[in-house]
C-alpha atoms as a PDB file:
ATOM      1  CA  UNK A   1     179.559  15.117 -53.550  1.00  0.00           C
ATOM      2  CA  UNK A   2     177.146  12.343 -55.330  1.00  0.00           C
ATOM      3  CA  UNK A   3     176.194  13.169 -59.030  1.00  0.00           C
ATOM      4  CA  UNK A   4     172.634  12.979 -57.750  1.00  0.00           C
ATOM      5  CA  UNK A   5     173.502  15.763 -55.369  1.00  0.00           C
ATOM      6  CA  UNK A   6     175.267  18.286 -58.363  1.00  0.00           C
ATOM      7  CA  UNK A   7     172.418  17.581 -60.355  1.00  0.00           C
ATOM      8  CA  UNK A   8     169.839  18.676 -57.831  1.00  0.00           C
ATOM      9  CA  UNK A   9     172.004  21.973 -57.197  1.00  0.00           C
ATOM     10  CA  UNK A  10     172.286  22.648 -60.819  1.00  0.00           C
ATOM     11  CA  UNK A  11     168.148  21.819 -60.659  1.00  0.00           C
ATOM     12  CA  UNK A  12     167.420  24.712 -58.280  1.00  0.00           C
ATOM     13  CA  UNK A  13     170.335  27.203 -59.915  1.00  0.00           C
ATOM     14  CA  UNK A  14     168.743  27.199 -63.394  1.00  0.00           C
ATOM     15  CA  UNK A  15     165.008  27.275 -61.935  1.00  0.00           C
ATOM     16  CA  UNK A  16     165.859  30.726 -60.536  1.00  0.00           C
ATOM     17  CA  UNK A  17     166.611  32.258 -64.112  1.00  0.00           C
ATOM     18  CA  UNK A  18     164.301  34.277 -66.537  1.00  0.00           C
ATOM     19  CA  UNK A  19     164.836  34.256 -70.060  1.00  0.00           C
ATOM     20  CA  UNK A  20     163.349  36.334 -72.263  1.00  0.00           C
ATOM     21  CA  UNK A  21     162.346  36.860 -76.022  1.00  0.00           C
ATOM     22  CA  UNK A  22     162.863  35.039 -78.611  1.00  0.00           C
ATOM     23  CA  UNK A  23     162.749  32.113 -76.203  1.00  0.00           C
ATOM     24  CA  UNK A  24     158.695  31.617 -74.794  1.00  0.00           C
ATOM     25  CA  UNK A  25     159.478  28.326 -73.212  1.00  0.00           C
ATOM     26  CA  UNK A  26     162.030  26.661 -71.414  1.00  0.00           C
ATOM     27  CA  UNK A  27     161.973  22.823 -70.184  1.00  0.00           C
ATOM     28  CA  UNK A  28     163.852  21.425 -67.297  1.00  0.00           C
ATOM     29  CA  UNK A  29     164.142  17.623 -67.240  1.00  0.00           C
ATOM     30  CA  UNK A  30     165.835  17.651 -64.158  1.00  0.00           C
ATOM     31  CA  UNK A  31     162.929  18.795 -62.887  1.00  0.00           C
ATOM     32  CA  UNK A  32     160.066  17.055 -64.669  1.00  0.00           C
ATOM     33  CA  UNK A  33     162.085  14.092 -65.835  1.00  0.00           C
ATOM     34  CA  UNK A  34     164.501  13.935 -62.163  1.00  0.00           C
ATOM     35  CA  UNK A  35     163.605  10.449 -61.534  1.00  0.00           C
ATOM     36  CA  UNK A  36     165.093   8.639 -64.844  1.00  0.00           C
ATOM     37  CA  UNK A  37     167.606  11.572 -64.467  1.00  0.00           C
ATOM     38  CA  UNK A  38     168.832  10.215 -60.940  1.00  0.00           C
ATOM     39  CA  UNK A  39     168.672   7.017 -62.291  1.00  0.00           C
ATOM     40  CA  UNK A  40     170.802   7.514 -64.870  1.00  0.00           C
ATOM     41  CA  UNK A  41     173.381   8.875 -62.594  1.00  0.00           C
ATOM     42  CA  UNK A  42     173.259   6.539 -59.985  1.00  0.00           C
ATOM     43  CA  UNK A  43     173.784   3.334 -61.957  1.00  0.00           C
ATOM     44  CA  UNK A  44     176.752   4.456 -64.155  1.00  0.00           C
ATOM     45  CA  UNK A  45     177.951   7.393 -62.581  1.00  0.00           C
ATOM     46  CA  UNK A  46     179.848   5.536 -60.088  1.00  0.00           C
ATOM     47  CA  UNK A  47     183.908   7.538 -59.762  1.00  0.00           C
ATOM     48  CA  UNK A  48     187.139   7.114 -61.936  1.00  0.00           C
ATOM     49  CA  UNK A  49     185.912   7.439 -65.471  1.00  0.00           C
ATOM     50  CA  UNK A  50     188.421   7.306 -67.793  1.00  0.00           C
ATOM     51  CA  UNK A  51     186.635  10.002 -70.091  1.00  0.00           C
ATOM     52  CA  UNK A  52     183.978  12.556 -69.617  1.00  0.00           C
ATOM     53  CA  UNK A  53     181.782  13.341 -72.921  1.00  0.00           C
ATOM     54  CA  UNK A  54     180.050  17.058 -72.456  1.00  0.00           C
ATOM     55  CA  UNK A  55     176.940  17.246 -74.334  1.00  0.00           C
ATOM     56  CA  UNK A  56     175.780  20.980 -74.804  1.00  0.00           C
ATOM     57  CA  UNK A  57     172.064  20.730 -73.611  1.00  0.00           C
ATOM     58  CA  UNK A  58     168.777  18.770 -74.140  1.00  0.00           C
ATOM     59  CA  UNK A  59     167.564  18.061 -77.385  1.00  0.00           C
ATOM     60  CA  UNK A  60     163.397  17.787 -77.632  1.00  0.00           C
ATOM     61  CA  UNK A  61     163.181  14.482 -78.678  1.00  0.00           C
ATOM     62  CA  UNK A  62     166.060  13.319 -76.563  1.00  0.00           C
ATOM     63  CA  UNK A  63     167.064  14.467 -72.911  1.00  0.00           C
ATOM     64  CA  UNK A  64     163.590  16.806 -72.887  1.00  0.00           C
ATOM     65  CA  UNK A  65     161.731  13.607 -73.196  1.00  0.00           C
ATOM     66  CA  UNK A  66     163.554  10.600 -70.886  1.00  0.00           C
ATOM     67  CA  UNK A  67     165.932  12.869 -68.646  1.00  0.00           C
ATOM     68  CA  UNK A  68     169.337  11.299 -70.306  1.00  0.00           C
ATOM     69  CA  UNK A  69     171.863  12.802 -71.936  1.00  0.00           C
ATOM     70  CA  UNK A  70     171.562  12.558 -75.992  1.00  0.00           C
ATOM     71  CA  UNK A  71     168.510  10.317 -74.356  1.00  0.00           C
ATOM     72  CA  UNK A  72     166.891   8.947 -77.520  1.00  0.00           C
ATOM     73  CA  UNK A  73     163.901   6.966 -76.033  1.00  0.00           C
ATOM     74  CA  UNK A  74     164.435   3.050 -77.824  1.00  0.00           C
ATOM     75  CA  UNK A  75     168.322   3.216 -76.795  1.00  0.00           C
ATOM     76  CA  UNK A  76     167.704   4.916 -73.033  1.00  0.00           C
ATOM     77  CA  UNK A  77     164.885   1.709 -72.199  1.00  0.00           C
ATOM     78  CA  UNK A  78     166.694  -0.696 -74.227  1.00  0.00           C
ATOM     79  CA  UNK A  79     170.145  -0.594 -73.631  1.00  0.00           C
ATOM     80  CA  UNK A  80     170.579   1.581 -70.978  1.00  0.00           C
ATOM     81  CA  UNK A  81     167.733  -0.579 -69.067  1.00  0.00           C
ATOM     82  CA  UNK A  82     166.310   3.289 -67.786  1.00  0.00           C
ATOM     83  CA  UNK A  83     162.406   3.468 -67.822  1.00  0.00           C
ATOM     84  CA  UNK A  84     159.469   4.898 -65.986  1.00  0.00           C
ATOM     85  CA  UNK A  85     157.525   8.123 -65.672  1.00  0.00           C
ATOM     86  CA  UNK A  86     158.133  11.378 -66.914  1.00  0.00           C
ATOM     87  CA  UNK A  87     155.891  14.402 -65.734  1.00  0.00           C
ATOM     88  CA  UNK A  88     155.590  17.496 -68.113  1.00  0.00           C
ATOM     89  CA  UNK A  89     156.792  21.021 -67.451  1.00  0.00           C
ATOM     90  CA  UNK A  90     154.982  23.367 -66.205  1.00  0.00           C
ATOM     91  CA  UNK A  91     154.734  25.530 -69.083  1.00  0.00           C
ATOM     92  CA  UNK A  92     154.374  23.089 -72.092  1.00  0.00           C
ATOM     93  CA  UNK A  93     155.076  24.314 -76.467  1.00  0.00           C
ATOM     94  CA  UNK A  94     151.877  22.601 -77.963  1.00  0.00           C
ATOM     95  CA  UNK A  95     154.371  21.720 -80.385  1.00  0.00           C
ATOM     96  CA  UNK A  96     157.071  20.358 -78.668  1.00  0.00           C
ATOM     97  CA  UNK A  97     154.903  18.129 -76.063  1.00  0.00           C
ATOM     98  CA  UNK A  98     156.942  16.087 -73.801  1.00  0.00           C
ATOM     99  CA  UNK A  99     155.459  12.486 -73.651  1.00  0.00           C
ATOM    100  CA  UNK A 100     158.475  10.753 -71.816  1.00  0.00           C
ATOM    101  CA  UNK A 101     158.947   7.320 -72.776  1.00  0.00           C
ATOM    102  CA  UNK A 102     156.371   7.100 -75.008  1.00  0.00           C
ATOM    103  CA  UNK A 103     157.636   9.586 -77.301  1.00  0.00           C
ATOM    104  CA  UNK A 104     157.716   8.183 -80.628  1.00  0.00           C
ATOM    105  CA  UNK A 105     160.143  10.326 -82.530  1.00  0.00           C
ATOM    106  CA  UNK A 106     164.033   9.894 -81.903  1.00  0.00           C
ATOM    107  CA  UNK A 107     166.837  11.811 -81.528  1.00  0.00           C
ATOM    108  CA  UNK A 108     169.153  11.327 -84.383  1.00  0.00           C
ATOM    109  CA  UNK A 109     172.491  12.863 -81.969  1.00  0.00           C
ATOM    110  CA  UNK A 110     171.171  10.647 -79.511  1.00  0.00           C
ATOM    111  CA  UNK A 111     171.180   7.414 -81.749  1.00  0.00           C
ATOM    112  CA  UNK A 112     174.176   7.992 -82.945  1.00  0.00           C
ATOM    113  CA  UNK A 113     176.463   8.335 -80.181  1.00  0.00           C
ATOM    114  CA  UNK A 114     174.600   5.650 -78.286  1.00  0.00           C
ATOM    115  CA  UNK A 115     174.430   3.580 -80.770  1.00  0.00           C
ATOM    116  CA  UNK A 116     177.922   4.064 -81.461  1.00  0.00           C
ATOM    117  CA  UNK A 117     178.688   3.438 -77.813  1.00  0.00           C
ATOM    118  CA  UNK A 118     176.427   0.167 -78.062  1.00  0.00           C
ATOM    119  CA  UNK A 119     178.031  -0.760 -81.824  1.00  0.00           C
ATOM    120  CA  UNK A 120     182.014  -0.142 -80.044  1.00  0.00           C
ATOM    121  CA  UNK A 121     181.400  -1.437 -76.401  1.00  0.00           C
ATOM    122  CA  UNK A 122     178.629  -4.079 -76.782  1.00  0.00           C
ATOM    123  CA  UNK A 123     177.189  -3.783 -72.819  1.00  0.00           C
ATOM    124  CA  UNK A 124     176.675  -0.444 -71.265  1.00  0.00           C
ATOM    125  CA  UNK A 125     178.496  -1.577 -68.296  1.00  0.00           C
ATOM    126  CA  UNK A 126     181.799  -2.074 -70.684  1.00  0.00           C
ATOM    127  CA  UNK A 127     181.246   1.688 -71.841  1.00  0.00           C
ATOM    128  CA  UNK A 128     180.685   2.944 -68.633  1.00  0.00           C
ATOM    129  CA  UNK A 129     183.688   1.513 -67.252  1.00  0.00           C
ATOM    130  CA  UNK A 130     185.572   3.887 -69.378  1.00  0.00           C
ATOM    131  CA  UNK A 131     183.181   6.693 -70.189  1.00  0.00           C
ATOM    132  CA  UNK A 132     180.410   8.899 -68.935  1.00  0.00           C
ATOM    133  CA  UNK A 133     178.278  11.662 -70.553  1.00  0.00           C
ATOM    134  CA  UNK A 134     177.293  14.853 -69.005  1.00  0.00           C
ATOM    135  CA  UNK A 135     175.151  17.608 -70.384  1.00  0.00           C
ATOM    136  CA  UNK A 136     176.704  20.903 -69.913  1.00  0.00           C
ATOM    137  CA  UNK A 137     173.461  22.864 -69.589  1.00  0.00           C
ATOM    138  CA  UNK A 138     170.251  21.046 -68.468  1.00  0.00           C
ATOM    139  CA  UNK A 139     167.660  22.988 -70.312  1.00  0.00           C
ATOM    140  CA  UNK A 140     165.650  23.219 -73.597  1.00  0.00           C
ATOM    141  CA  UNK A 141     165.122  26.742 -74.880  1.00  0.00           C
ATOM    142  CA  UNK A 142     162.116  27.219 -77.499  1.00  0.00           C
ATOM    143  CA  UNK A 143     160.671  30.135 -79.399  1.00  0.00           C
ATOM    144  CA  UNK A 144     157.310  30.402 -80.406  1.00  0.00           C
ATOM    145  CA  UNK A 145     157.468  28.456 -83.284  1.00  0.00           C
ATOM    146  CA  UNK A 146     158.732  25.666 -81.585  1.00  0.00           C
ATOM    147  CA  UNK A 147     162.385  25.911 -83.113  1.00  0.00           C
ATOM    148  CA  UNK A 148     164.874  24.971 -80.215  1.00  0.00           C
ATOM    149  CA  UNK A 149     167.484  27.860 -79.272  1.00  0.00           C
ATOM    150  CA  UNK A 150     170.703  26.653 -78.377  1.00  0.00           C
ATOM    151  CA  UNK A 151     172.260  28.431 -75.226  1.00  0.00           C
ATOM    152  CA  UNK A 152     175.258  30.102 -77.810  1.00  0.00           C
ATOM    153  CA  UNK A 153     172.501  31.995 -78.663  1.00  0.00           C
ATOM    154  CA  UNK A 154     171.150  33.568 -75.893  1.00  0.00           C
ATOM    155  CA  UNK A 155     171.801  37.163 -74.875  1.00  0.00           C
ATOM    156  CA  UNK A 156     175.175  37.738 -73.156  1.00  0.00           C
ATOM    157  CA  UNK A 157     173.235  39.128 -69.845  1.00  0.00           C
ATOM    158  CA  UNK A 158     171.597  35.485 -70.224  1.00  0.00           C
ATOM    159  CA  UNK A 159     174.404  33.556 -70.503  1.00  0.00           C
ATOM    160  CA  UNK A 160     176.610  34.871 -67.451  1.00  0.00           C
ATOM    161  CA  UNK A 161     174.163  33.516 -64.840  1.00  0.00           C
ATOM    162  CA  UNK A 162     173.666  30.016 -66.626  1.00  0.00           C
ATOM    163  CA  UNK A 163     176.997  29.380 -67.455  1.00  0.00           C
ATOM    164  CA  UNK A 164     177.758  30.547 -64.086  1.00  0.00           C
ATOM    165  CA  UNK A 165     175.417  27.594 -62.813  1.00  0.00           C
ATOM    166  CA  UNK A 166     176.785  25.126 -65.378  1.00  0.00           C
ATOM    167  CA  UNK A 167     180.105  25.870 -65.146  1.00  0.00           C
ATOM    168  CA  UNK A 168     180.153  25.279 -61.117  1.00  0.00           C
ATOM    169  CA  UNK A 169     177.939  21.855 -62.131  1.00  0.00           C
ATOM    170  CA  UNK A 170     180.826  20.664 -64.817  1.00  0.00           C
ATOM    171  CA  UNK A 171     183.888  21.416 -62.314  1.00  0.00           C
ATOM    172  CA  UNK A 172     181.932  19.139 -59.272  1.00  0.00           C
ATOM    173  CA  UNK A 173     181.325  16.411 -61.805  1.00  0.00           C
ATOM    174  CA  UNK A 174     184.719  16.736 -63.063  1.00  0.00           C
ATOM    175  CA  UNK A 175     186.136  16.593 -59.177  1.00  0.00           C
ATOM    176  CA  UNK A 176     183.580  13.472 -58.863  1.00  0.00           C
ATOM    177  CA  UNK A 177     184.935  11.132 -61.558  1.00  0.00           C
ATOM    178  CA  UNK A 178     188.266  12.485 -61.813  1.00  0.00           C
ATOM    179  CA  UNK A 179     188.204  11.859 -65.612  1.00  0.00           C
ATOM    180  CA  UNK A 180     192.005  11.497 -67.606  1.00  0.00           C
ATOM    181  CA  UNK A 181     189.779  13.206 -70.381  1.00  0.00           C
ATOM    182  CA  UNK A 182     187.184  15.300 -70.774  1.00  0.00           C
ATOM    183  CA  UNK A 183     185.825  16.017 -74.522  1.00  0.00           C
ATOM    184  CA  UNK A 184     182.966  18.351 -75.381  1.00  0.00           C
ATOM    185  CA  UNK A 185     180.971  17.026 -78.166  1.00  0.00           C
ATOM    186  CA  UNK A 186     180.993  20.441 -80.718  1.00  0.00           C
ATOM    187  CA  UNK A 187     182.242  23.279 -80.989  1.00  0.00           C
ATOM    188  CA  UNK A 188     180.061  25.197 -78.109  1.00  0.00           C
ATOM    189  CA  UNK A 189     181.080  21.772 -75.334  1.00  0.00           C
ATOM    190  CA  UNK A 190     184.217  22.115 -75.976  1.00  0.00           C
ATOM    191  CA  UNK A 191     184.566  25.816 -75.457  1.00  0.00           C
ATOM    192  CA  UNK A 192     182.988  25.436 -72.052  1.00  0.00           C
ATOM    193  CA  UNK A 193     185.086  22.615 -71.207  1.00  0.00           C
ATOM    194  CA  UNK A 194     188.475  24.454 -71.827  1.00  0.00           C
ATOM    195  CA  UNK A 195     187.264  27.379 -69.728  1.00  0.00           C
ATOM    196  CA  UNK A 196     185.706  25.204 -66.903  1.00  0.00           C
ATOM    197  CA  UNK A 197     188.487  22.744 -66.800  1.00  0.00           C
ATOM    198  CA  UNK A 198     191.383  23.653 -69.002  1.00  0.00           C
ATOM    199  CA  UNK A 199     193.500  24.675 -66.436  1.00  0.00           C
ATOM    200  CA  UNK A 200     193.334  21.550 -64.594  1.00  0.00           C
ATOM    201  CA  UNK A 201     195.220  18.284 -64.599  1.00  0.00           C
ATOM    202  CA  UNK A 202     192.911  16.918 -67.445  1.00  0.00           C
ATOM    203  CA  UNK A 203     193.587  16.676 -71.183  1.00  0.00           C
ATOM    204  CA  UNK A 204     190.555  18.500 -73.022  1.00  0.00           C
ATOM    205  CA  UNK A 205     190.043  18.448 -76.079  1.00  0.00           C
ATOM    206  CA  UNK A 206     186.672  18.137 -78.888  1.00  0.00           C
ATOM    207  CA  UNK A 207     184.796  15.853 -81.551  1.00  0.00           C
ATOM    208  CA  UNK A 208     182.193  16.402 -84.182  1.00  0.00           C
ATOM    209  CA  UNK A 209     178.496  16.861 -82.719  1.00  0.00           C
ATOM    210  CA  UNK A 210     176.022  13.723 -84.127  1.00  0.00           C
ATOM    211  CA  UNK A 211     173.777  16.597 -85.289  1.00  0.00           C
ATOM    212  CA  UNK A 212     171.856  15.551 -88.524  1.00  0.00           C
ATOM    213  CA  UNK A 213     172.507  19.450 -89.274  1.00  0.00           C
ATOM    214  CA  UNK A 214     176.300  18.661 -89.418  1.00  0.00           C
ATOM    215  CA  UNK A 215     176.871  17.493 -92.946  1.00  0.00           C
ATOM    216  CA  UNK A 216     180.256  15.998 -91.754  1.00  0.00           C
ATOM    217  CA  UNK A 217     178.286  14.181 -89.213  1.00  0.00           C
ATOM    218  CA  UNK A 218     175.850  12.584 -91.864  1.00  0.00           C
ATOM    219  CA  UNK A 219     178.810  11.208 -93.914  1.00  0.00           C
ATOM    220  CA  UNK A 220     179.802   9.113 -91.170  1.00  0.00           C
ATOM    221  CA  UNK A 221     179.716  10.780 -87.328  1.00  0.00           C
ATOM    222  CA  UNK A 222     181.127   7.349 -85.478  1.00  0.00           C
ATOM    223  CA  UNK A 223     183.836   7.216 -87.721  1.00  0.00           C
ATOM    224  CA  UNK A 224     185.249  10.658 -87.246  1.00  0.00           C
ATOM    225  CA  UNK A 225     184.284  11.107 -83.878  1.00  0.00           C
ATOM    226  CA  UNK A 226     186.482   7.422 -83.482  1.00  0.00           C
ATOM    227  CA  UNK A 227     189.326   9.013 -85.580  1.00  0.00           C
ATOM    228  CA  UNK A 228     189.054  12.655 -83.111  1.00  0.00           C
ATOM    229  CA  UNK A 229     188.914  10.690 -79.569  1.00  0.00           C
ATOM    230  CA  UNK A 230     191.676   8.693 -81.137  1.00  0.00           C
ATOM    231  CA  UNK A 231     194.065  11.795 -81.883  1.00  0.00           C
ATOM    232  CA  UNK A 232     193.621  12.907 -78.557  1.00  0.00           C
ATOM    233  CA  UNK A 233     195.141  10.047 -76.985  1.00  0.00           C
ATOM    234  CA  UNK A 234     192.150   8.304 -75.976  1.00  0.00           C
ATOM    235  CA  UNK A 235     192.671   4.530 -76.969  1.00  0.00           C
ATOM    236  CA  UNK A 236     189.730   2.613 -78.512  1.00  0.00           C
ATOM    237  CA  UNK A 237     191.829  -0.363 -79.969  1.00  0.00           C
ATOM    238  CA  UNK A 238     191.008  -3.708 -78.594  1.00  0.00           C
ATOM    239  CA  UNK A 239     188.106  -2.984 -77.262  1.00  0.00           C
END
């Protein structure tokens, strides 16, 4: 099964699901933003990645706005050569509009770990040889004030049907490029990946989120995150 293909399953799984307070809106860029989404996929999500990098979900100035992973919007067009048109979701926060490409704030996790993966690997086709980076769950939970809710915090009732959806989603991309490695970036990743895929023929394991909120992270996230893939085996030397 294509990437394209889990990713449009995943799509219509997640748009079945009602969420309820605190959360008032809830984006889903593989609806709105499917087109840079699918394009993502389908030039480096090709089979036989060395290591898979779980995200947890969309951040609103990242994935919510291009439809990549950690998708800050000058590293996405620039380096990742992904562009185009982004709709809007259907329910829009006035505070947390999603202009697509023309978004002019950036994602500090995103800019890090691409940045890093630019910085480390030079071309994306050199880092995508080796690596590819999923998001766990595909949508953006917000509360009225616009503050994003992150999917540990959901109700339990909540959670079983969406991790349900993602979990099924991580195992067929998993099957698909047969990673040696698969690493959840944070704590909440790599939970999900050691219950999704911990039984499996695949070393698991975790490094630091690039969250700004992460004071760790601030002091240096490429660095540990370098030192943590390192520990686990993964080999980063000579590259």
């Amino acid at each position: 099964m294509t990437l394209v293909r889990v990713a449009a399953d995943l799509r219509h799984a997640v748009d079945a699901l009602t969420f309820g307070a605190p959360v008032t809106h809830v984006y889903n860029p593989l609806d709105y933003a499917r087109r840079s989404h699918d394009r993502y996929l389908e030039m480096w999500g090709s089979p036989l990645r060395d290591v898979l990098l779980v995200g947890m979900n969309p951040g609103p100035f990242g994935m919510a706005q291009t439809g990549v992973p950690f998708g800050e919007v000058a590293l996405v067009r620039e380096w990742l050569r992904i562009d185009g048109p982004v709709d809007r979701p259907a329910r829009e926060h006035p505070r947390r509009p999603v202009e697509g490409f023309a978004c002019g704030r950036s994602e500090v996790s995103g800019r890090r770990l691409w940045g890093w993966a630019r910085g480390r690997f030079g071309t994306p086709e050199r880092f995508f040889e080796r690596f590819f980076v999923w998001n766990y769950c595909p949508l953006l939970f917000l509360e009225r004030s616009g503050r994003n809710r992150t999917p540990d915090k959901l109700p339990v009732a909540e959670q079983a049907p969406l991790f349900a959806a993602c979990d099924h989603a991580l195992e067929q991309v998993v099957a698909r490029l047969r990673p040696r490695f698969v690493v959840g970036i944070g704590r909440f990743a790599e939970a999900r990946v050691r219950t999704v895929v911990g039984g499996h023929d695949v070393a698991v394991g975790g490094v630091l989120h690039p969250s700004p909120a992460s004071p760790k992270a601030n002091r240096g996230w490429a660095r540990e995150a370098e030192r943590q893939l390192t520990r686990l085996g993964i080999e980063l030397t000579g590259i």
